[in-house]
N, C-alpha and C. Protein backbone atom coordinates (compact mmCIF):
# COMPACT_ATOMS: atom_id res chain seq x y z
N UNK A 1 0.89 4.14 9.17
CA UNK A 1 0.71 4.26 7.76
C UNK A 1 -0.57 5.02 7.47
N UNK A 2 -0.77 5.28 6.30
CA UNK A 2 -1.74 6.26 5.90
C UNK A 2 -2.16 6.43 4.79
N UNK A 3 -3.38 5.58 3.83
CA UNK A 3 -4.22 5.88 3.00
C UNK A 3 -4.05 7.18 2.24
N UNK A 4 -3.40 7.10 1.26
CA UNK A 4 -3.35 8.47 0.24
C UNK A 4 -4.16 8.47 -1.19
N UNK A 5 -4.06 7.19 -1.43
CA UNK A 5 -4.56 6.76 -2.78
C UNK A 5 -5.16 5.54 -3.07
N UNK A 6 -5.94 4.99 -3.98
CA UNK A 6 -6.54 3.84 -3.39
C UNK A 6 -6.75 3.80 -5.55
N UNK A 7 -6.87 2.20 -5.09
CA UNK A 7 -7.39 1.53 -7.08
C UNK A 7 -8.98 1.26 -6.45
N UNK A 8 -9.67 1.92 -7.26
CA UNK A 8 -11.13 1.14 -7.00
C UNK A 8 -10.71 -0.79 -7.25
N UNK A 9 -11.50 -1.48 -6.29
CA UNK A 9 -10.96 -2.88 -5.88
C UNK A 9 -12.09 -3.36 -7.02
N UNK A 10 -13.14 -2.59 -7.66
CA UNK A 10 -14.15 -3.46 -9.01
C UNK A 10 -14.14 -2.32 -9.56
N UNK A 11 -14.71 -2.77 -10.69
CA UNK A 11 -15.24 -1.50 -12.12
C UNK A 11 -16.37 -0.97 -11.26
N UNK A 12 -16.59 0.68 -11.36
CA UNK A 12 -17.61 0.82 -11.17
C UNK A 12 -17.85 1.88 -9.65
N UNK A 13 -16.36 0.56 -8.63
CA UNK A 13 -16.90 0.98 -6.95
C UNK A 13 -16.71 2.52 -6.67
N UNK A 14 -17.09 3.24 -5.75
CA UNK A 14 -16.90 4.02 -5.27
C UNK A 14 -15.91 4.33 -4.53
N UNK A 15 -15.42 5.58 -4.27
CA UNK A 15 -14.23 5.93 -3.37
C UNK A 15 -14.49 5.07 -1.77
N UNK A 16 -15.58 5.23 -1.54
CA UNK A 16 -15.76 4.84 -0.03
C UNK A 16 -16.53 3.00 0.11
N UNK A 17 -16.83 2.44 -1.14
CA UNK A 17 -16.24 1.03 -0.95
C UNK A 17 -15.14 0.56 -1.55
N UNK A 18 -14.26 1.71 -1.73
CA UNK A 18 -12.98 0.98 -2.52
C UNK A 18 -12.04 1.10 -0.83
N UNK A 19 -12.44 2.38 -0.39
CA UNK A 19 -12.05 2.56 1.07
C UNK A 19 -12.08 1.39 2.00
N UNK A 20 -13.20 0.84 1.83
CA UNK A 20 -13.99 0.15 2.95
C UNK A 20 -13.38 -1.38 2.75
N UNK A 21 -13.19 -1.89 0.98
CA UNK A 21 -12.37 -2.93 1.43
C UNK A 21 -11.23 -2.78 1.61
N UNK A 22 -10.50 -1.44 1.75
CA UNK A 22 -9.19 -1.63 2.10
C UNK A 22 -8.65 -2.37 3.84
N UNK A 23 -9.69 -1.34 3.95
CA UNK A 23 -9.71 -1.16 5.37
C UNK A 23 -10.09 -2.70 6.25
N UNK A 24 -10.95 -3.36 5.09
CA UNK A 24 -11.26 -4.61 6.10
C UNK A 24 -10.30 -5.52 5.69
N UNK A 25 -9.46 -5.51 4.61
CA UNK A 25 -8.26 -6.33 4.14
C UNK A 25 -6.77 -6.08 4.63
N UNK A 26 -6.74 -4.70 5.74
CA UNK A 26 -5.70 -4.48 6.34
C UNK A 26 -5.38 -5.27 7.83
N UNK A 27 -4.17 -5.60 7.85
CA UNK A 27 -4.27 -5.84 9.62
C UNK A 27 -4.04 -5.33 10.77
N UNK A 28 -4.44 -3.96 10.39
CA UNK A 28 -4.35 -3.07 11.57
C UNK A 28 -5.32 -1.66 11.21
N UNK A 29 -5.59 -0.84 12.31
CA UNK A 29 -6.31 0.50 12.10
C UNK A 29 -5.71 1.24 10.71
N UNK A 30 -6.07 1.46 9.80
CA UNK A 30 -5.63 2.16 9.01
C UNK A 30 -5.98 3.84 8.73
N UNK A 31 -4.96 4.84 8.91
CA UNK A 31 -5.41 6.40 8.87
C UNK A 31 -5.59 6.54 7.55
N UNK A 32 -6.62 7.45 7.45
CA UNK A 32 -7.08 7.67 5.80
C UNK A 32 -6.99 9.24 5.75
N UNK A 33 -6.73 9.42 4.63
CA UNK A 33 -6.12 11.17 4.55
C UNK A 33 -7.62 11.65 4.10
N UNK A 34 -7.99 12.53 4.09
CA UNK A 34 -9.06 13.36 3.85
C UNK A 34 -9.62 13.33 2.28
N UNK A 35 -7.96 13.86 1.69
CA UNK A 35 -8.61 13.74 -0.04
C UNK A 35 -7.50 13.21 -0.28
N UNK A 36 -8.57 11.75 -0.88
CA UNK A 36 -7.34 10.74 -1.67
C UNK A 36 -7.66 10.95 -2.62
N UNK A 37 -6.44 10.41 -3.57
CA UNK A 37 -5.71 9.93 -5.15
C UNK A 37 -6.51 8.86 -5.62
N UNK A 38 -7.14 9.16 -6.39
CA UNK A 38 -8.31 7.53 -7.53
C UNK A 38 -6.94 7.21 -7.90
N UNK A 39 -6.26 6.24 -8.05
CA UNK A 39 -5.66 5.87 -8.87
C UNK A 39 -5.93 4.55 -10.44
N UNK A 40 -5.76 4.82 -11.02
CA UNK A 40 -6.13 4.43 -12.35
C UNK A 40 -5.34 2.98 -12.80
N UNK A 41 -6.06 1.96 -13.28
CA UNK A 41 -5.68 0.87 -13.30
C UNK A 41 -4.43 0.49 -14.29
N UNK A 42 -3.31 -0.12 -14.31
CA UNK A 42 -2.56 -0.06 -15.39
C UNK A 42 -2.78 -0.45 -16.22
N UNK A 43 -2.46 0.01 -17.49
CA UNK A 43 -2.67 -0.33 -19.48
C UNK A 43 -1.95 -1.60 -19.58
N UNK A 44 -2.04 -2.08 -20.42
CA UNK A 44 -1.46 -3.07 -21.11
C UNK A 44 0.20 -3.18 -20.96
N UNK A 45 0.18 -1.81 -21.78
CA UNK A 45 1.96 -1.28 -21.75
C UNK A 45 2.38 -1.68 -20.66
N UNK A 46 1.72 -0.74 -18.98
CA UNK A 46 2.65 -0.48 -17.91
C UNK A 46 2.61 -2.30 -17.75
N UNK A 47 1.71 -3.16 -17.90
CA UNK A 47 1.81 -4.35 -16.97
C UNK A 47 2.73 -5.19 -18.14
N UNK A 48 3.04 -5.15 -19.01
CA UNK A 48 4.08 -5.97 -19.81
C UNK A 48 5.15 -5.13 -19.51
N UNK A 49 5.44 -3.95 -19.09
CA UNK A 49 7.04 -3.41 -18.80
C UNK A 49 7.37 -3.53 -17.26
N UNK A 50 6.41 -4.15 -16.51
CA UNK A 50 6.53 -4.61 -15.16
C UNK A 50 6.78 -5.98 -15.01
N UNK A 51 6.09 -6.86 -16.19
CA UNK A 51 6.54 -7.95 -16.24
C UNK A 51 8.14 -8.40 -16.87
N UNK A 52 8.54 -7.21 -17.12
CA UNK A 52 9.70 -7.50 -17.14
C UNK A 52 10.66 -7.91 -16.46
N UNK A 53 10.34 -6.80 -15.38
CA UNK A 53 11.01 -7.45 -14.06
C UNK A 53 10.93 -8.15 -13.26
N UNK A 54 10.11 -9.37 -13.63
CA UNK A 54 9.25 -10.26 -12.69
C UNK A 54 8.65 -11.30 -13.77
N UNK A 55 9.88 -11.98 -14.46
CA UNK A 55 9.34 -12.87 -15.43
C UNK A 55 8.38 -14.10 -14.85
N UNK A 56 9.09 -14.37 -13.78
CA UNK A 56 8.68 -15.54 -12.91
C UNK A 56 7.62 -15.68 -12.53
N UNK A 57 6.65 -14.13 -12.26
CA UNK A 57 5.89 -13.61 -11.61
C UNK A 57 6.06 -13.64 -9.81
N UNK A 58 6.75 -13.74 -9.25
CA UNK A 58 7.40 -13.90 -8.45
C UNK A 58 6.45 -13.08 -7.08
N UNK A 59 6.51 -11.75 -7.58
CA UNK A 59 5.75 -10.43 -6.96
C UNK A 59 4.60 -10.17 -7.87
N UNK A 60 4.04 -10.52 -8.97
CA UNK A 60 2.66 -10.61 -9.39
C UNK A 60 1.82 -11.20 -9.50
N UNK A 61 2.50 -12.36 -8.96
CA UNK A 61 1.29 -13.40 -9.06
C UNK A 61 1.03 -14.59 -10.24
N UNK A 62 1.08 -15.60 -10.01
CA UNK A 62 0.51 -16.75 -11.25
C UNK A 62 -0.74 -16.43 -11.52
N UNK A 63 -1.10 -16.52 -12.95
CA UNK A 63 -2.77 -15.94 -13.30
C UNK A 63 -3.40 -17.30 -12.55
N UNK A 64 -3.02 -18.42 -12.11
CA UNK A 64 -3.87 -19.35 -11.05
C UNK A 64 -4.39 -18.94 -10.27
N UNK A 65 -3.42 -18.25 -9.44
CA UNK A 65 -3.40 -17.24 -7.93
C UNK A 65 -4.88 -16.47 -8.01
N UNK A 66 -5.25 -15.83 -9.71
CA UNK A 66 -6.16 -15.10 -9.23
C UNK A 66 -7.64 -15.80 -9.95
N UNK A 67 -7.15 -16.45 -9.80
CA UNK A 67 -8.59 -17.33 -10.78
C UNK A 67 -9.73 -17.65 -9.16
């Protein structure tokens, strides 16, 4: 597998500690591509039209989970 794009993991982090916790939260060597994709956190919109499909939260998580 191979690192293309990455969510900064806090407000603020940098490409290369958003890198760095990927990398220590993976369970294996992870290849990182040269020039990655920032990817941008979802709006409001995208996460209520995702919760659509996942009323249960099933695959997102109970807001407990992240407390």
């Amino acid at each position: 597998m191979i690192l293309t794009g990455y969510v900064p993991f806090r407000n603020g982090a940098s490409e290369e500690e958003s890198v760095r916790n990927i990398k220590e939260s993976c369970g294996w060597k992870l290849k990182i591509k040269d020039k990655l994709q920032a990817i941008s956190l979802p709006v409001d919109e995208e996460i209520l039209f995702i919760r659509c499909f996942d009323p249960k939260r099933y695959f997102l998580g109970s807001e407990e989970s992240k407390k």
